[in-house]
Protein backbone atom coordinates (compact mmCIF):
# COMPACT_ATOMS: atom_id res chain seq x y z
CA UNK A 1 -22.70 1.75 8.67
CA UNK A 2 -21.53 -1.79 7.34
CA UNK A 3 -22.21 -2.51 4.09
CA UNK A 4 -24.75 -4.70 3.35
CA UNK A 5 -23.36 -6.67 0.38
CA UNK A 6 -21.94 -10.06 0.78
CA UNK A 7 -19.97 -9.95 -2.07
CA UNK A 8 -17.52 -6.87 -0.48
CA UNK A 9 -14.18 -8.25 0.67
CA UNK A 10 -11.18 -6.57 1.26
CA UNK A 11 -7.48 -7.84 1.98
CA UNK A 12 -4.92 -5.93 3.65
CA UNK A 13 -1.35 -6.56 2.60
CA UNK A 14 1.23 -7.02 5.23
CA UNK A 15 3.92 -8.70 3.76
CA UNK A 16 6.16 -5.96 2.74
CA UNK A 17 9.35 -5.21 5.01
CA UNK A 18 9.61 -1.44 3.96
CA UNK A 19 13.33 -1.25 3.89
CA UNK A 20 13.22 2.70 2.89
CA UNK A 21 12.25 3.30 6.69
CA UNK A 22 15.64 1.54 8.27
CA UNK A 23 16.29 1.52 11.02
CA UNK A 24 13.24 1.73 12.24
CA UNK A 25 11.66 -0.50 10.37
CA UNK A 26 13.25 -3.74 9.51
CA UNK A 27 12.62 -7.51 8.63
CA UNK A 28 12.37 -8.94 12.11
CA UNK A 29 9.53 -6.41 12.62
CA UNK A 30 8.63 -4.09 9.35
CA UNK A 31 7.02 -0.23 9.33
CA UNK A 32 3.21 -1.60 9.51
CA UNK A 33 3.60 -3.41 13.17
CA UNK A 34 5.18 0.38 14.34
CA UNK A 35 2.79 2.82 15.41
CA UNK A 36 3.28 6.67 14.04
CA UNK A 37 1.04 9.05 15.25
CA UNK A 38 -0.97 6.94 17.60
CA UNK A 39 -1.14 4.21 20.26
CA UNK A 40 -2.21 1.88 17.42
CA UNK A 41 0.19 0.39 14.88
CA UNK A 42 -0.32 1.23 10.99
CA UNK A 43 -1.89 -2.81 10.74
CA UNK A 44 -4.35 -2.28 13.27
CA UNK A 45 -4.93 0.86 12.15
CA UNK A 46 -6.10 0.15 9.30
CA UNK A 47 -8.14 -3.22 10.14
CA UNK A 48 -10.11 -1.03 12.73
CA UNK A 49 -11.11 1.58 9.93
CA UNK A 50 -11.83 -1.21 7.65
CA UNK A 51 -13.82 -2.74 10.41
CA UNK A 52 -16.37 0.23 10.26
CA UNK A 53 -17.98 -0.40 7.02
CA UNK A 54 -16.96 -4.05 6.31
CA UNK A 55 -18.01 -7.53 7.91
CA UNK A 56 -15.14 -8.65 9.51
CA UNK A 57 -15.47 -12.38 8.06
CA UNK A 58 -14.24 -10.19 4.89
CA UNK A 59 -11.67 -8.90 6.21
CA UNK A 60 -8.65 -11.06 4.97
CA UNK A 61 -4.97 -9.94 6.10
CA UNK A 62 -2.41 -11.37 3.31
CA UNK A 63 0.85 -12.22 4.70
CA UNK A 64 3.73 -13.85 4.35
CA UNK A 65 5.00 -16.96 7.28
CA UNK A 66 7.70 -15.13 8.25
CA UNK A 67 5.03 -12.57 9.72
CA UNK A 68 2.47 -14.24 10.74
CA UNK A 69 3.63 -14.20 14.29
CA UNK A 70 3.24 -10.43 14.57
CA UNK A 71 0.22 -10.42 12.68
CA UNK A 72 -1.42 -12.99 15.06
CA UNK A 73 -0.12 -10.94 18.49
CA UNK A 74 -1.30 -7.46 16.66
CA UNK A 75 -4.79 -8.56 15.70
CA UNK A 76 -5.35 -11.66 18.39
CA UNK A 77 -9.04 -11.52 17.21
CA UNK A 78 -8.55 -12.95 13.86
CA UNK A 79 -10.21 -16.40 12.64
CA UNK A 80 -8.01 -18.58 10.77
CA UNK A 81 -10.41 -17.97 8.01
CA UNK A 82 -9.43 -14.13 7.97
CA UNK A 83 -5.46 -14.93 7.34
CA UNK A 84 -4.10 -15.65 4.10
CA UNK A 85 -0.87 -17.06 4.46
CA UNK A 86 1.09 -16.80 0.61
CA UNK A 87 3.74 -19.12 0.53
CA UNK A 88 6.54 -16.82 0.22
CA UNK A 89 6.88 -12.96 -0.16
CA UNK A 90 7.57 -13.14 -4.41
CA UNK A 91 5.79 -8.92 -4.87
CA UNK A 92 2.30 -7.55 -5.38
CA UNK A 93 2.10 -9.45 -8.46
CA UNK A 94 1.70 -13.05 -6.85
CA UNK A 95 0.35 -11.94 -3.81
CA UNK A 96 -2.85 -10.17 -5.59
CA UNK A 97 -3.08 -13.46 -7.72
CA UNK A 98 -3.14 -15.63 -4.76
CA UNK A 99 -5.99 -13.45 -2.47
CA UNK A 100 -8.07 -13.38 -5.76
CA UNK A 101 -7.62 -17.27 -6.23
CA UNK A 102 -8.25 -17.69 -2.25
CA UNK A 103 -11.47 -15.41 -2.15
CA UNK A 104 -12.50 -16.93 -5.63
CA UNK A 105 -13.26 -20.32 -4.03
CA UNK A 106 -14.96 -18.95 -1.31
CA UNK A 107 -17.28 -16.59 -3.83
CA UNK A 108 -17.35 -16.54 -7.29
CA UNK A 109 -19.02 -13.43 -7.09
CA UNK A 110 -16.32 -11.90 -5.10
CA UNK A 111 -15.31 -7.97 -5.63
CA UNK A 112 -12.25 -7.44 -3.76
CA UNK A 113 -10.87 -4.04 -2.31
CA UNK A 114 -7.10 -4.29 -1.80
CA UNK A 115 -5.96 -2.18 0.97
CA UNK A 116 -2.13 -1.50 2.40
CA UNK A 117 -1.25 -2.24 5.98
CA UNK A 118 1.16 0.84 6.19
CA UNK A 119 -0.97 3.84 5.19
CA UNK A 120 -1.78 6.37 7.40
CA UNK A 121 -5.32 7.98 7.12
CA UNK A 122 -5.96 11.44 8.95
CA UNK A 123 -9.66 11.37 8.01
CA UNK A 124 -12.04 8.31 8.66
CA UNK A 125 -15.04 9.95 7.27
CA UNK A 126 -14.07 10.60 3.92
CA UNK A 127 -12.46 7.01 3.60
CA UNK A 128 -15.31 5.52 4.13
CA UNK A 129 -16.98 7.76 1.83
CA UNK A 130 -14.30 6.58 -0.77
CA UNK A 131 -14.55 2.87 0.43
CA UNK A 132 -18.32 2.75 -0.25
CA UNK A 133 -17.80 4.87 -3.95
CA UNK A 134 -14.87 2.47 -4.81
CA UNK A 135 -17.04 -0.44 -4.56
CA UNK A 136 -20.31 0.90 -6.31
CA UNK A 137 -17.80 1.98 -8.94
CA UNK A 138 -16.34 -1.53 -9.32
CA UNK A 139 -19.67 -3.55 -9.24
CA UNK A 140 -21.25 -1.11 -11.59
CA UNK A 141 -17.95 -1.52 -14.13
CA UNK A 142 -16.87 -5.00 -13.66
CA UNK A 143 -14.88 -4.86 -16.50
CA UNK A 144 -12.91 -2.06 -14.89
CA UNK A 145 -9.81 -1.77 -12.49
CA UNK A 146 -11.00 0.98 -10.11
CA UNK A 147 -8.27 2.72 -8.82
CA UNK A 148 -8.37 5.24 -5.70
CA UNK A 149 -6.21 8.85 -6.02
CA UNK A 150 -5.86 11.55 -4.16
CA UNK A 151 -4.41 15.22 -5.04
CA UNK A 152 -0.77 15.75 -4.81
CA UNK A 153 0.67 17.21 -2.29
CA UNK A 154 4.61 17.48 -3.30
CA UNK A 155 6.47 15.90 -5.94
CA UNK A 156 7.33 11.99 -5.06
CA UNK A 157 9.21 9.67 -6.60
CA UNK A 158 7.85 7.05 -5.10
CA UNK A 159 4.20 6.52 -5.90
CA UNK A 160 2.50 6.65 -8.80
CA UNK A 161 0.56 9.43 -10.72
CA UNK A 162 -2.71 8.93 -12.62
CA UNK A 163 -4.00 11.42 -15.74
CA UNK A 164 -7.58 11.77 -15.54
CA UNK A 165 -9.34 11.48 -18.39
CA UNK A 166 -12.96 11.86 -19.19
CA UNK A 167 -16.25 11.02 -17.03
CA UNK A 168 -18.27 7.85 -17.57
CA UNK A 169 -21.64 6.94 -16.20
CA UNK A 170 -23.23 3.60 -15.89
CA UNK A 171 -26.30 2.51 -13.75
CA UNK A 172 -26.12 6.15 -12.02
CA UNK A 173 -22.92 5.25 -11.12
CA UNK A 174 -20.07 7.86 -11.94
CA UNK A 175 -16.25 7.89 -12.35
CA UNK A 176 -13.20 9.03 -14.58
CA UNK A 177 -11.40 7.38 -16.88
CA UNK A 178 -7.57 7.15 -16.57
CA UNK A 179 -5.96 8.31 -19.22
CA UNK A 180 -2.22 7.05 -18.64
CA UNK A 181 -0.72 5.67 -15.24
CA UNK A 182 2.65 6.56 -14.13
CA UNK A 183 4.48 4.49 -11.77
CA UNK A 184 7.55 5.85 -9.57
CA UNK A 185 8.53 9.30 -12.34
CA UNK A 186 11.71 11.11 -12.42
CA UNK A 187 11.62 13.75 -10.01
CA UNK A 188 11.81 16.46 -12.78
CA UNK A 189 8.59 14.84 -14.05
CA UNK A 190 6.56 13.78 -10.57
CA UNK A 191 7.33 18.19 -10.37
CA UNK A 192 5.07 18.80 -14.05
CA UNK A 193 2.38 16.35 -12.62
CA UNK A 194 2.14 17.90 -9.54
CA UNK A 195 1.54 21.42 -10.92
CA UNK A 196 -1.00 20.03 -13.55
CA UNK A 197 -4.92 19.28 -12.28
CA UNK A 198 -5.11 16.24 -14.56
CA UNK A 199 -3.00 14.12 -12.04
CA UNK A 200 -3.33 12.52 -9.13
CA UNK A 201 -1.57 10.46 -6.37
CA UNK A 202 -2.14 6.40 -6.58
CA UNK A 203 -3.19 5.41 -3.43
CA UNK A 204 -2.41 1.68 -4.33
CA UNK A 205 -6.04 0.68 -3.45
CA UNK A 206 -7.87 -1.18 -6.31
CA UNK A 207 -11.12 -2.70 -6.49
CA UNK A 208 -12.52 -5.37 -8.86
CA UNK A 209 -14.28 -8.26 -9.24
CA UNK A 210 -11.55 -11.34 -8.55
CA UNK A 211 -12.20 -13.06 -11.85
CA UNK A 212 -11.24 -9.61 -13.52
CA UNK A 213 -8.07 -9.61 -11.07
CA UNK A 214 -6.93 -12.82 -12.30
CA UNK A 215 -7.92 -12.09 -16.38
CA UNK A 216 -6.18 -8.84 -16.11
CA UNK A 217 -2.81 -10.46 -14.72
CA UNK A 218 -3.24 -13.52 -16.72
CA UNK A 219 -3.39 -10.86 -19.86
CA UNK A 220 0.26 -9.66 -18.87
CA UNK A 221 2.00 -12.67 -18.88
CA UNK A 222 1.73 -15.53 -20.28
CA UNK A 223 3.30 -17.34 -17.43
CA UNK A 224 0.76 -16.04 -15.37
CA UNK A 225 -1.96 -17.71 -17.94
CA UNK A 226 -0.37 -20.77 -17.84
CA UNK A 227 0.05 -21.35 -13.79
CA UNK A 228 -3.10 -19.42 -12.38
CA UNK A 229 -5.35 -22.46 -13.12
CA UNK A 230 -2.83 -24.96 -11.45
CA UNK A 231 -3.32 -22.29 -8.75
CA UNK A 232 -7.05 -21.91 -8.68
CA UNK A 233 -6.82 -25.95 -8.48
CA UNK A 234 -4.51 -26.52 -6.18
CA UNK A 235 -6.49 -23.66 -3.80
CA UNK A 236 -9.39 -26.12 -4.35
CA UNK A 237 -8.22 -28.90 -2.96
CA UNK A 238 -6.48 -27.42 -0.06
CA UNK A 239 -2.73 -28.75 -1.11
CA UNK A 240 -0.33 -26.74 0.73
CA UNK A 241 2.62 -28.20 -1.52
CA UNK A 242 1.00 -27.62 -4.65
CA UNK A 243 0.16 -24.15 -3.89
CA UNK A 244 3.79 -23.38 -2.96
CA UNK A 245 5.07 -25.03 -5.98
CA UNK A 246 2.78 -23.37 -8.53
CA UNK A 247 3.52 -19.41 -6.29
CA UNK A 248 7.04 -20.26 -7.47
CA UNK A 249 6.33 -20.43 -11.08
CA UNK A 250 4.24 -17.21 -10.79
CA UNK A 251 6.71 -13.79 -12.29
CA UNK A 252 7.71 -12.32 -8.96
CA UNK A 253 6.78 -8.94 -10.14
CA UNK A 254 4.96 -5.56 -9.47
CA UNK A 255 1.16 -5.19 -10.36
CA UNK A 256 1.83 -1.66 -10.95
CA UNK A 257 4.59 -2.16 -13.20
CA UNK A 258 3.20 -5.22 -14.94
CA UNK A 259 -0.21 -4.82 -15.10
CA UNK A 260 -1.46 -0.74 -13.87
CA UNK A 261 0.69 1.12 -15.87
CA UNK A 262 -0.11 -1.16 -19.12
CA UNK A 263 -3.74 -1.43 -18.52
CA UNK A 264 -6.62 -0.24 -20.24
CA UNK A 265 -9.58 0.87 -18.79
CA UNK A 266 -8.92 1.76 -15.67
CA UNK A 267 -10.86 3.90 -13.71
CA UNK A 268 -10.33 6.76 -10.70
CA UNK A 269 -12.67 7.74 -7.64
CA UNK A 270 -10.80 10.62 -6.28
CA UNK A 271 -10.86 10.96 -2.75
CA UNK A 272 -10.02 13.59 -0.60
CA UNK A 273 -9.03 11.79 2.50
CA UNK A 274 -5.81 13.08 4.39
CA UNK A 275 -3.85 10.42 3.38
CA UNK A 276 0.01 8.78 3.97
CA UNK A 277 1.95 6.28 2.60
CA UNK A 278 4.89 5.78 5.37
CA UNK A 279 7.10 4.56 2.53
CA UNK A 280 9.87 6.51 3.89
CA UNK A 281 10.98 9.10 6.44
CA UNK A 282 10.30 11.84 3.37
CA UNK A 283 6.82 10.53 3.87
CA UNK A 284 6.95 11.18 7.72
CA UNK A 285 8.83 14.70 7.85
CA UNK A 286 6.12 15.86 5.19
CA UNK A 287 2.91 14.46 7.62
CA UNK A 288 4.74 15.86 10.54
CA UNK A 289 4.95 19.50 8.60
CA UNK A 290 1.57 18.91 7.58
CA UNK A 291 0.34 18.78 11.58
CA UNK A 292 3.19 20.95 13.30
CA UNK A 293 4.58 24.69 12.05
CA UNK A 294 8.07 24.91 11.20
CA UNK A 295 9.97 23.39 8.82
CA UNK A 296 12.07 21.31 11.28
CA UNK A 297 10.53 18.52 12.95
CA UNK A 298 12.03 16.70 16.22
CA UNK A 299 11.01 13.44 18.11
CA UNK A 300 12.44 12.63 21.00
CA UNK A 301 15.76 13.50 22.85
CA UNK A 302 17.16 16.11 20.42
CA UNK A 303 18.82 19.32 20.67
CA UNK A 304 19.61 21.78 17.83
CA UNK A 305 20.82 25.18 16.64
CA UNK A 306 20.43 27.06 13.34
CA UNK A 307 18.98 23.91 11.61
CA UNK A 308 16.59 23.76 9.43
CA UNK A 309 14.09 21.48 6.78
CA UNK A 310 15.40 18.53 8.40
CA UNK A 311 14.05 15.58 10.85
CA UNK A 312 15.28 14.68 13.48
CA UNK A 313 14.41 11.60 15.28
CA UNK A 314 15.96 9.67 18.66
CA UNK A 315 14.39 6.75 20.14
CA UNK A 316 17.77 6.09 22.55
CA UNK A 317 20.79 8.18 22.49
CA UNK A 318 20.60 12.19 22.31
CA UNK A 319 20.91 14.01 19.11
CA UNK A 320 22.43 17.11 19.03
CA UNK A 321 22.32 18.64 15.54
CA UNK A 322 23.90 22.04 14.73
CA UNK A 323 23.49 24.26 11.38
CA UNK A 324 22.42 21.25 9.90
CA UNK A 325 19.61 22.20 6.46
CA UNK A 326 17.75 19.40 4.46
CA UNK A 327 18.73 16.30 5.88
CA UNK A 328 16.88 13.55 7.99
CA UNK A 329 18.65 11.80 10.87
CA UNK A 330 17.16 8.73 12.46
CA UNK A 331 18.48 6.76 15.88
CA UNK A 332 17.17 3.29 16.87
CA UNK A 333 19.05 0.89 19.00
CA UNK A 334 19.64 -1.20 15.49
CA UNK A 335 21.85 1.81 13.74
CA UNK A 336 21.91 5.66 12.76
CA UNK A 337 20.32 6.73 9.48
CA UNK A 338 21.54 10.27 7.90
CA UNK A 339 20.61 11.02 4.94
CA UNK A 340 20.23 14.06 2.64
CA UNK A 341 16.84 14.69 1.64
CA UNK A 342 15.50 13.95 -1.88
CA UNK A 343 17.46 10.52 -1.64
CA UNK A 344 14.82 8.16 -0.12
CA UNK A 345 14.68 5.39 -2.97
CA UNK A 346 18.37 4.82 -2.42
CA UNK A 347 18.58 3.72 1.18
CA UNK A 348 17.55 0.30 -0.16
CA UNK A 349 20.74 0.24 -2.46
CA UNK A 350 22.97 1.03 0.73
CA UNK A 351 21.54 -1.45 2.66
CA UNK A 352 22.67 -4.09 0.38
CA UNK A 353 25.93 -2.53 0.87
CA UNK A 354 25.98 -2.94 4.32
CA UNK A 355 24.62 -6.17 4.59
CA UNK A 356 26.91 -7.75 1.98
C-alpha cells in the first residue's frame, strides 16, 4: 500500500559512474543502467520497488547531464518534474544539498528518503517494511538523521559500519541510537565489527526532514553555510546559471565523510532485507555465493579445472581458467579485468593508470 502522506519523497541517485565494476561498468553507461540478476536494470529496479509504497510525483531521480539520456530511455515514464538534473557530478555532498534545496521549494514540509540507483534488493517485503519504519522514524525525530543498516555479512572495506547504541522512544515511535559511524575501515577492523552484534552495515539510505538535510551540512562547513542560501535562491527563481555557479562553490565532498561519520544524533532502523550494494565484483561473487553452492561462480562462456573462490565472468570471448584460487576475472568487449581478490578499492587507482 502507498503511503498516504504528502510530505514522503524520495530521490534516487544516479549520478555515480561506479568505476570499481570496470569493465563492465563505465562512464558512457555506469553499473545502475546494467541489469544483474534480472531482466530489469539496478535503476529501474529500484524505481519499481519504490513505486509500491510511494506516489510517483515523489519520486525524484537525481542525475547528472551527462546521464540524463539513459535515464530518460530507462524510465520513459518520467515527468520532467520527477528529474533533477545537478549541474555537474561534484559527490554526495552537493548532490544531497541540491535535492533538499529542489524538494524544499516545492514543500517546506518535505521529509526526504535518499535511495541508491545501484542496490540490489532480494526481498521486497521487508523493504517496504523498512521504507515505511524509516519514515515514521524520521517524522517522529525530526531532529534526527535516520539511517538504514543491515547485519553484516563479511568484512568490507567499502561501506560503512554503524555501533548501535541505546533505544529511544518518542510518540510510540522506536529506534536506536548510533553510537559511532565508521566509514570505509581497514580490513583488519571491518573483521572486529563484523564479529561484534553492536554493528551493522550502512545501507547509505537516510531519511530526514530537508531543512535538517541542509542545517546538518551547513553545520560541517562553513562554505556550505555561506552558499546554500544563494542556492535555495537561485532554486527559487528558476536561474539555471546561478544554480551552476553557486554548485561550484559547494565542497565537492562525501556526506559520509563530512557529515555521517561526524554527526550526532543519528539514528538506525535495522532492516533485515537481503540486500546488495554492486559496488564491485567482490559485491557480485559474494550475492552469487549467496544464491548458488560452490565457492566458484561462472557466467557465461567459461571453462575451468581445479579452480576455486574465484569469478569468472565472459560476456564475448571464452575463458578458460585452470588451477586458478581467489581471483576474479571479468571479459567485456571494452577490456579484461583480473584481479586478486581482497583488492577491489584499488581498481580505481589502476584505471587512472591506464587512462593517463
Amino acid at each position: 500500500m502507498k503511503s498516504k502522506s504528502k510530505n514522503r519523497w524520495v530521490v534516487i541517485m544516479a549520478g555515480g559512474e561506479g568505476t570499481r565494476l570496470w569493465p563492465m561498468s563505465s562512464g558512457e553507461k555506469p553499473k545502475q543502467f546494467h541489469s544483474f540478476l534480472g531482466e530489469l536494470s539496478l535503476l529501474q529496479s529500484m524505481y519499481a520497488l519504490l513505486a509500491q509504497s510511494v506516489r510517483k510525483e515523489r519520486i525524484l531521480v537525481q542525475v547528472s547531464p551527462r546521464l540524463l539520456p539513459l535515464v530518460k530511455k530507462q524510465l520513459p515514464t518520467l515527468s520532467k518534474e520527477q528529474i533533477v538534473v545537478e549541474p555537474e557530478a561534484r559527490d554526495t555532498g552537493p548532490a544531497f544539498a541540491f535535492a533538499a534545496a529542489s524538494i524544499l521549494v516545492r514543500d517546506p514540509n518535505a521529509v526526504i528518503g535518499f535511495y541508491y540507483s545501484d542496490h540490489l534488493i532480494q526481498s521486497e517485503k521487508a523493504f517496504k517494511q523498512t521504507l515505511e519504519q524509516s519514515f515514521r522514524t524520521a517524522e517522529a525525530f525530526p531532529d534526527h538523521l535516520v539511517l538504514v543498516g543491515v547485519q553484516p555479512l563479511y568484512p568490507h572495506t567499502g561501506l560503512g559500519y554503524m555501533e548501535l547504541g541505546k533505544s529511544v522512544t518518542r510518540s510510540g515511535v522506536s529506534a536506536q541510537q548510533v553510537k559511532s559511524f565508521i566509514e570505509k575501515p581497514s580490513r583488519a577492523r571491518a573483521k572486529r565489527m563484523t564479529l561484534s552484534k553492536r554493528y551493522l552495515w550502512n545501507t547509505g539510505y537516510k531519511i530526514a526532514p530537508a531543512k535538517h538535510i541542509l542545517k546538518m551540512l551547513a553545520e560541517s562547513d562553513a562554505l556550505y553555510a555561506k552558499h546554500l542560501p544563494q542556492l535555495n535562491d537561485a532554486i527559487q527563481k528558476h536561474n539555471a546559471r546561478a544554480m551552476a555557479s553557486v554548485f561550484k562553490k559547494l565542497p565537492k565532498c562525501s556526506f559520509e565523510y563530512t557529515v555521517t561519520e561526524k554527526a550526532t544524533g543519528l539514528l538506525a532502523v535495522e532492516s533485515d532485507m537481503v540486500w546488495s550494494d554492486i559496488g564491485d565484483w567482490e559485491a557480485i561473487y559474494q550475492t552469487l555465493e549467496n544464491k548458488r553452492e560452490g565457492t566458484l561462480q561462472m557466467v557465461g562462456r567459461v571453462a575451468e579445472h581445479g579452480s576455486r573462490n574465484s569469478l569468472l565472468v565472459s560476456y564475448h570471448r571464452p575463458i578458460v581458467a585452470v588451477g586458478l584460487a581467489n581471483v576474479i576475472v571479468v571479459e567485456t568487449k571494452d577490456g579484461i579485468l583480473v584481479m586478486a581478490k581482497g583488492h577491489s578499492q584499488h581498481v580505481k587507482k589502476a584505471l587512472l593508470k591506464l587512462r593517463s
